[in-house]
N, C-alpha and C. Protein backbone atom coordinates (compact mmCIF):
# COMPACT_ATOMS: atom_id res chain seq x y z
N UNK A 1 -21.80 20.00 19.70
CA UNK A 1 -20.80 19.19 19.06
C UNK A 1 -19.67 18.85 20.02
N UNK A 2 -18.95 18.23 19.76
CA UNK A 2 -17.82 17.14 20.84
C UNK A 2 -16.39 17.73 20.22
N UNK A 3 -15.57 18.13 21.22
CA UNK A 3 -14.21 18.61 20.89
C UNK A 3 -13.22 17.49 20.66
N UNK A 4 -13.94 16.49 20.82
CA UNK A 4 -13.00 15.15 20.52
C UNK A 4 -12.63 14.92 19.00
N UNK A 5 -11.25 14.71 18.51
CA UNK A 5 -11.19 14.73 17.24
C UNK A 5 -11.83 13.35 16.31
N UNK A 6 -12.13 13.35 15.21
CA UNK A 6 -12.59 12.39 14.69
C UNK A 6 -11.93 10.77 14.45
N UNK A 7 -12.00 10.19 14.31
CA UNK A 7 -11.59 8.61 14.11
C UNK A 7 -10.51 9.26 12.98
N UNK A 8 -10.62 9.47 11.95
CA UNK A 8 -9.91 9.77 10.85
C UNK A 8 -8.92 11.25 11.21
N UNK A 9 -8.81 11.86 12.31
CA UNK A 9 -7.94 12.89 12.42
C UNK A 9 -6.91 12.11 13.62
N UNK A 10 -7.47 11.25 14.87
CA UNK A 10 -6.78 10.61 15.05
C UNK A 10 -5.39 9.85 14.61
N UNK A 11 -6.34 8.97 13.68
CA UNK A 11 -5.20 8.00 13.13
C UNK A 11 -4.13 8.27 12.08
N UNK A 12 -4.55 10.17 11.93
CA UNK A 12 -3.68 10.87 10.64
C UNK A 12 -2.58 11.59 12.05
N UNK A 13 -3.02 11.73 13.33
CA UNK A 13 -2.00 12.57 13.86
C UNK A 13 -1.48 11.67 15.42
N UNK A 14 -2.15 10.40 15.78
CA UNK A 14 -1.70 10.01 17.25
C UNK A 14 -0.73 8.92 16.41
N UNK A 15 0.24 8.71 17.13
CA UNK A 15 1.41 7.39 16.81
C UNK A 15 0.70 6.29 16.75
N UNK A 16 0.23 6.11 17.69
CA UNK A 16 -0.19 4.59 17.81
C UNK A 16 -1.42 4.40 16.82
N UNK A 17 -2.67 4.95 16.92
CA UNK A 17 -3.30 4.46 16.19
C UNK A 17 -3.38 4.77 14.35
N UNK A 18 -2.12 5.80 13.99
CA UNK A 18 -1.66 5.71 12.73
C UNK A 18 -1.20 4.20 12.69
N UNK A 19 -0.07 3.97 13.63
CA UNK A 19 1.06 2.42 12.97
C UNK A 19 -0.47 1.52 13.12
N UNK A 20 -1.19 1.42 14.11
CA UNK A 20 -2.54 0.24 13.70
C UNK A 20 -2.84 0.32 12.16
N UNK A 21 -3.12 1.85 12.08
CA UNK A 21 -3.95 1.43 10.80
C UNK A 21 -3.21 1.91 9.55
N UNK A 22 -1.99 1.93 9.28
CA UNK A 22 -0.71 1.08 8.58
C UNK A 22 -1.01 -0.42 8.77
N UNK A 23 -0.69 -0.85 9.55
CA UNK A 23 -0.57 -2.52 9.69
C UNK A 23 -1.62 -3.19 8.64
N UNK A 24 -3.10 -2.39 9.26
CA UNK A 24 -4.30 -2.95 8.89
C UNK A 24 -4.01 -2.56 7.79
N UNK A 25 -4.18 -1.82 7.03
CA UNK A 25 -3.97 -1.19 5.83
C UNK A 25 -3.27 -2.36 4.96
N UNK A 26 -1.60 -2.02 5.11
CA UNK A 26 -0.75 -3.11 4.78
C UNK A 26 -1.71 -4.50 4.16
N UNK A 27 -1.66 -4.93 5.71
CA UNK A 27 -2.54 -6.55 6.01
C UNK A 27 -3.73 -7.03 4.59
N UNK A 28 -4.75 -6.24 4.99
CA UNK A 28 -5.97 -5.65 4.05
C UNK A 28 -5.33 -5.73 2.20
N UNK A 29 -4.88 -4.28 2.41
CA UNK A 29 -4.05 -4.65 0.61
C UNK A 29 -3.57 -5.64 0.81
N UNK A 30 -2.40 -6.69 0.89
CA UNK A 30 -1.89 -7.70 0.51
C UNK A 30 -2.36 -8.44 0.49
N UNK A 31 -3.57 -9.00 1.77
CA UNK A 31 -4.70 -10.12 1.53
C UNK A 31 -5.33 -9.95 0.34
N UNK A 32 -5.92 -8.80 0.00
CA UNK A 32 -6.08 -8.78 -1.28
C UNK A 32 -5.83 -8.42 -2.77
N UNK A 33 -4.66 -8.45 -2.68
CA UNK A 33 -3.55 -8.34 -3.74
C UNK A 33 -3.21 -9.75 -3.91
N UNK A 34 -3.57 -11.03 -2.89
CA UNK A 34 -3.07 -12.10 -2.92
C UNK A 34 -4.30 -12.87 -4.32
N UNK A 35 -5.64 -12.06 -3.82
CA UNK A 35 -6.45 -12.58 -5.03
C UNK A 35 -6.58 -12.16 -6.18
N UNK A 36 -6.55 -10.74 -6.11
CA UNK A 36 -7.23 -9.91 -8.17
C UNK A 36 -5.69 -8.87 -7.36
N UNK A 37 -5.30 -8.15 -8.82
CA UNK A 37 -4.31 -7.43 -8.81
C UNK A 37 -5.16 -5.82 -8.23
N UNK A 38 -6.36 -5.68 -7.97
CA UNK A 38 -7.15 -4.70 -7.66
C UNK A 38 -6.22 -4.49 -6.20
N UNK A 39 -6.23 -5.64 -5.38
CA UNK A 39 -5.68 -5.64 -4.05
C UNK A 39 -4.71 -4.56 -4.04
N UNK A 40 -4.24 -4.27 -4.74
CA UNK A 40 -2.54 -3.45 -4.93
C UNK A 40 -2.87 -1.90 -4.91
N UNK A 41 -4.47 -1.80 -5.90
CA UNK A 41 -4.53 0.05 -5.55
C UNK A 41 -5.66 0.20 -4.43
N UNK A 42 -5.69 -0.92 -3.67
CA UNK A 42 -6.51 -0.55 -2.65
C UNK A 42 -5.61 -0.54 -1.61
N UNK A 43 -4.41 -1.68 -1.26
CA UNK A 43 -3.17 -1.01 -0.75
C UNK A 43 -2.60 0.47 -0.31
N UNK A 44 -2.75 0.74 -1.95
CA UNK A 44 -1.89 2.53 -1.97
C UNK A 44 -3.18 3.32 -1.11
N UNK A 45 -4.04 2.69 -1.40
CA UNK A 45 -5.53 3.93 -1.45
C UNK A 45 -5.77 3.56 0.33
N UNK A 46 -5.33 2.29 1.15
CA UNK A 46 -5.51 2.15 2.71
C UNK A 46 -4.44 3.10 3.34
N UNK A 47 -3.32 2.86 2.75
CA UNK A 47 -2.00 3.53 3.29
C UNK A 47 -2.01 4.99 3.42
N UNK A 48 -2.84 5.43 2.25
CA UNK A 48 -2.41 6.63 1.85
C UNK A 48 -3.35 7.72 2.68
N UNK A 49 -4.92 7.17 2.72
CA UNK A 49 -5.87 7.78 3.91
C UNK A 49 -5.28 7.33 5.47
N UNK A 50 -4.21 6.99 5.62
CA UNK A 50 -3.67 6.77 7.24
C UNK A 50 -2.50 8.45 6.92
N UNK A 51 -2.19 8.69 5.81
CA UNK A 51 -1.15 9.99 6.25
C UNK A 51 -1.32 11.11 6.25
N UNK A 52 -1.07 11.91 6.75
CA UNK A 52 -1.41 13.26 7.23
C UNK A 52 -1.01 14.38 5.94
N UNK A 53 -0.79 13.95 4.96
CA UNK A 53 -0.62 15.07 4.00
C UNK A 53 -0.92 13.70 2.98
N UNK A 54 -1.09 14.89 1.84
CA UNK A 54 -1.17 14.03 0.51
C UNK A 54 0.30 13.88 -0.07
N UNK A 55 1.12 14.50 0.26
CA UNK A 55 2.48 13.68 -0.35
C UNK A 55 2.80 12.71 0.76
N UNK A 56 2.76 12.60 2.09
CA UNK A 56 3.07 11.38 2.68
C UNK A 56 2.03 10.39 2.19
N UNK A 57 1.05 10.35 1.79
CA UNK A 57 0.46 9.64 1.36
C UNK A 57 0.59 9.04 0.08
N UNK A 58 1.46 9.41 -0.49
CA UNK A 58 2.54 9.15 -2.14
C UNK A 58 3.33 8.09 -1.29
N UNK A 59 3.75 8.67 -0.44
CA UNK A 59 5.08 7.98 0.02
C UNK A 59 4.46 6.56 1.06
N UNK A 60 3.43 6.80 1.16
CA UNK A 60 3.11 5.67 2.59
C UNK A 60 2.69 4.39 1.24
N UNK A 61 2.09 4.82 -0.09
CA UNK A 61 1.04 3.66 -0.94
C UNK A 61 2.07 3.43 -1.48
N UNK A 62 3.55 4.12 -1.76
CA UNK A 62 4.84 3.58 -2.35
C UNK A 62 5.42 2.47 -1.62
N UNK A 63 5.36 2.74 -0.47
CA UNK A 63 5.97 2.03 0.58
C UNK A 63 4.87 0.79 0.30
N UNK A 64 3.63 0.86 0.36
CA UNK A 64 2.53 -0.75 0.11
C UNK A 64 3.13 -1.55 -0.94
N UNK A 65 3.58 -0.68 -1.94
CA UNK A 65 3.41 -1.57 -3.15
C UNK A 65 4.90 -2.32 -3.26
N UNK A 66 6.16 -1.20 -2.18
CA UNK A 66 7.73 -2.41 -2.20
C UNK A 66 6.83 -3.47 -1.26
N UNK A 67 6.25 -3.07 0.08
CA UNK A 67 5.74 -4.62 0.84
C UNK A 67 5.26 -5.75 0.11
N UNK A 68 4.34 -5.44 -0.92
CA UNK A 68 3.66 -6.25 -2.02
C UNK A 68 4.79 -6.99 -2.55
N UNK A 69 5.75 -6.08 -3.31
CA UNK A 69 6.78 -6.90 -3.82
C UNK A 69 7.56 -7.97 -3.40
N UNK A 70 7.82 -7.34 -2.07
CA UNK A 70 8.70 -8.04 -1.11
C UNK A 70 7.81 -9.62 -0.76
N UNK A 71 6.88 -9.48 -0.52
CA UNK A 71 6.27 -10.64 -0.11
C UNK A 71 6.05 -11.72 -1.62
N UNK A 72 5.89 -10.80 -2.70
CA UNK A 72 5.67 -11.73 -3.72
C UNK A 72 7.03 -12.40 -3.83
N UNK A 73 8.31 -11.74 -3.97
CA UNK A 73 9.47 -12.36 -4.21
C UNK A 73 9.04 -13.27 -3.17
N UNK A 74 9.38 -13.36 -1.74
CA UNK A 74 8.83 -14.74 -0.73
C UNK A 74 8.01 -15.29 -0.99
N UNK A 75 7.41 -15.40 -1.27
CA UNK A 75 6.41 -16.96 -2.38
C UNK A 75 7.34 -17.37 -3.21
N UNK A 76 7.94 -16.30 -4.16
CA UNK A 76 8.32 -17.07 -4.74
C UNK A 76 9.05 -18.49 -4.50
N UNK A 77 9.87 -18.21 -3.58
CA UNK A 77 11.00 -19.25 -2.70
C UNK A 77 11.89 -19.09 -3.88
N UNK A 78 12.29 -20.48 -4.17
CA UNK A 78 13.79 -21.13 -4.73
C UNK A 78 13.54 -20.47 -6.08
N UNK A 79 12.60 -20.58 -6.73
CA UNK A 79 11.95 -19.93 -8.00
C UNK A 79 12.17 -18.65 -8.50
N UNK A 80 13.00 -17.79 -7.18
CA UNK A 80 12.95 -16.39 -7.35
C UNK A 80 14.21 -16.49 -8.09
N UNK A 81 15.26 -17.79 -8.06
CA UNK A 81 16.54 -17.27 -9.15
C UNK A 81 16.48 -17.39 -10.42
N UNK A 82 15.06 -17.91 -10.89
CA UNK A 82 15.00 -17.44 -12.32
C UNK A 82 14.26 -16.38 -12.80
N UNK A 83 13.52 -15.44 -11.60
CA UNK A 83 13.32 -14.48 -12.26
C UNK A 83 14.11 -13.46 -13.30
N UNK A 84 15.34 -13.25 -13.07
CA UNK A 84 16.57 -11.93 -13.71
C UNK A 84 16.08 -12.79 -15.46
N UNK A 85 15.94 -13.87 -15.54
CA UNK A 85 15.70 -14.60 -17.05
C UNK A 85 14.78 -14.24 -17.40
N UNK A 86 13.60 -13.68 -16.70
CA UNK A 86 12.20 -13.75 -17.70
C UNK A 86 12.16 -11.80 -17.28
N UNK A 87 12.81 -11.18 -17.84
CA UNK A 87 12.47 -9.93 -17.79
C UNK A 87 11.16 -9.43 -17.94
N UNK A 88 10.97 -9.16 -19.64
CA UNK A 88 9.22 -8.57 -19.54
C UNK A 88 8.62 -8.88 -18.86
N UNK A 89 8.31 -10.07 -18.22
CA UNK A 89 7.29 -10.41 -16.95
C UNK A 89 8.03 -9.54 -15.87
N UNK A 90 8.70 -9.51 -15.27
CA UNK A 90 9.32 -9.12 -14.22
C UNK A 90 9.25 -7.60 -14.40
N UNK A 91 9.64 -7.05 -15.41
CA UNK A 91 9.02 -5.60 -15.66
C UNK A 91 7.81 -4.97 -15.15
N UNK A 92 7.11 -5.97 -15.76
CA UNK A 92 5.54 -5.80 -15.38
C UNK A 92 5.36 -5.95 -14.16
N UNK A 93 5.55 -7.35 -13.66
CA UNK A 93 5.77 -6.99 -12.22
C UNK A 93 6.16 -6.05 -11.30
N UNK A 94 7.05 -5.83 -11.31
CA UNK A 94 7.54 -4.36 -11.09
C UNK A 94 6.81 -3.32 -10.90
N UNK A 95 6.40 -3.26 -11.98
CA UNK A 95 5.61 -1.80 -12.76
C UNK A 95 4.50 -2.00 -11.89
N UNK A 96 3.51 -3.02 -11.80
CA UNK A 96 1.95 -3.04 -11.43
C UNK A 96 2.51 -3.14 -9.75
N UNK A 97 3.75 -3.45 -9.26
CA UNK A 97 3.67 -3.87 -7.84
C UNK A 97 3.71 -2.14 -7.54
N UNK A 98 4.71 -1.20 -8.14
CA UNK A 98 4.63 0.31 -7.38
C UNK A 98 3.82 1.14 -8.11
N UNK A 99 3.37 0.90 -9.46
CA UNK A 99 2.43 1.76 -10.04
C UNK A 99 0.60 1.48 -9.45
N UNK A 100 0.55 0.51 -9.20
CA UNK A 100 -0.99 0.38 -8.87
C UNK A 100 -1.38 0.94 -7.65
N UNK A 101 -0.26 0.79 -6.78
CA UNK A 101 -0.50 1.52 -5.28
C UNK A 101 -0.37 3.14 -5.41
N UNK A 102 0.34 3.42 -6.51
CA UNK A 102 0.26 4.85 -6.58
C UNK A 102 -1.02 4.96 -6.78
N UNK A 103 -1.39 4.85 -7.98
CA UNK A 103 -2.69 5.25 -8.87
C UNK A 103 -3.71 5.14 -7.58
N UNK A 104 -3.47 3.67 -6.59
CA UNK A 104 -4.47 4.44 -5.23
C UNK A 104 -4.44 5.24 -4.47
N UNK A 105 -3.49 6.20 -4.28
CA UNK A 105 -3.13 6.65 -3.51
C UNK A 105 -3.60 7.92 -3.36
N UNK A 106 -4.59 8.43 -5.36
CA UNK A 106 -5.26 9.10 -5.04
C UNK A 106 -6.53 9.59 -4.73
N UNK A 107 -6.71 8.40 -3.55
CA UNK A 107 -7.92 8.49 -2.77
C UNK A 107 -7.89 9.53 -1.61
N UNK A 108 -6.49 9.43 -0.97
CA UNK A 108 -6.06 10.78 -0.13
C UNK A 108 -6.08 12.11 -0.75
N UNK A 109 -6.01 12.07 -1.83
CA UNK A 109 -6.14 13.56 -2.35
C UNK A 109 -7.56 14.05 -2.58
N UNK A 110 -8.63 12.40 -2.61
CA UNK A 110 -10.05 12.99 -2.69
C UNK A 110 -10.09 12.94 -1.02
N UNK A 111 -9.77 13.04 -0.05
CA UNK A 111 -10.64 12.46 1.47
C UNK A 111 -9.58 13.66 2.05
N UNK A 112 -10.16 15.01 1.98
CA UNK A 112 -9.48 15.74 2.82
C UNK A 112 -9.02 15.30 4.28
């Protein structure tokens, strides 16, 4: 057997190829968060197998789902000043932009 660590212990403990596969991760969920709302717990669930513990991995698919947000408000453009008017939607929004990345997130807790 090879003393070299695995692809997946790597990218949980070297700098650089963790922030790659953050990026990718990121990239990946939001491309597809842009089509079915699925995109969002596959987000939490990319982010969360890049961190080296299962609570950074809470914290890395938390962090996907403000990026998600953040980018949805930017679509929005000029449109975003009537969001504060349509609450219940915006709730929801809300809710599915940091709750769905959680709910993926526990894919790190299955992927020792």
């Amino acid at each position: 057997m090879s003393d070299s660590p695995s692809l997946r212990e790597r990218v949980r403990t070297e700098p650089r190829p963790h922030a790659v596969a953050l990026l990718v991760a990121l990239g990946v969920g939001i491309g597809l968060a842009t089509v079915h709302w699925v995109g969002l717990v596959a987000a939490g669930a990319l982010a969360s197998l890049a961190a080296p513990t299962v609570r950074r991995g809470v914290a890395y698919a938390l962090g996907a789902g403000v990026v998600a947000l953040a980018v949805f408000a930017a679509s929005l453009g000029p449109a975003a000043a009537a969001v504060p008017g349509m609450r219940p939607v915006a709730y929801v929004a809300v809710g599915a932009g940091l709750g769905l990345p959680l709910l993926g997130s526990l894919a790190r807790a299955a992927v020792p």
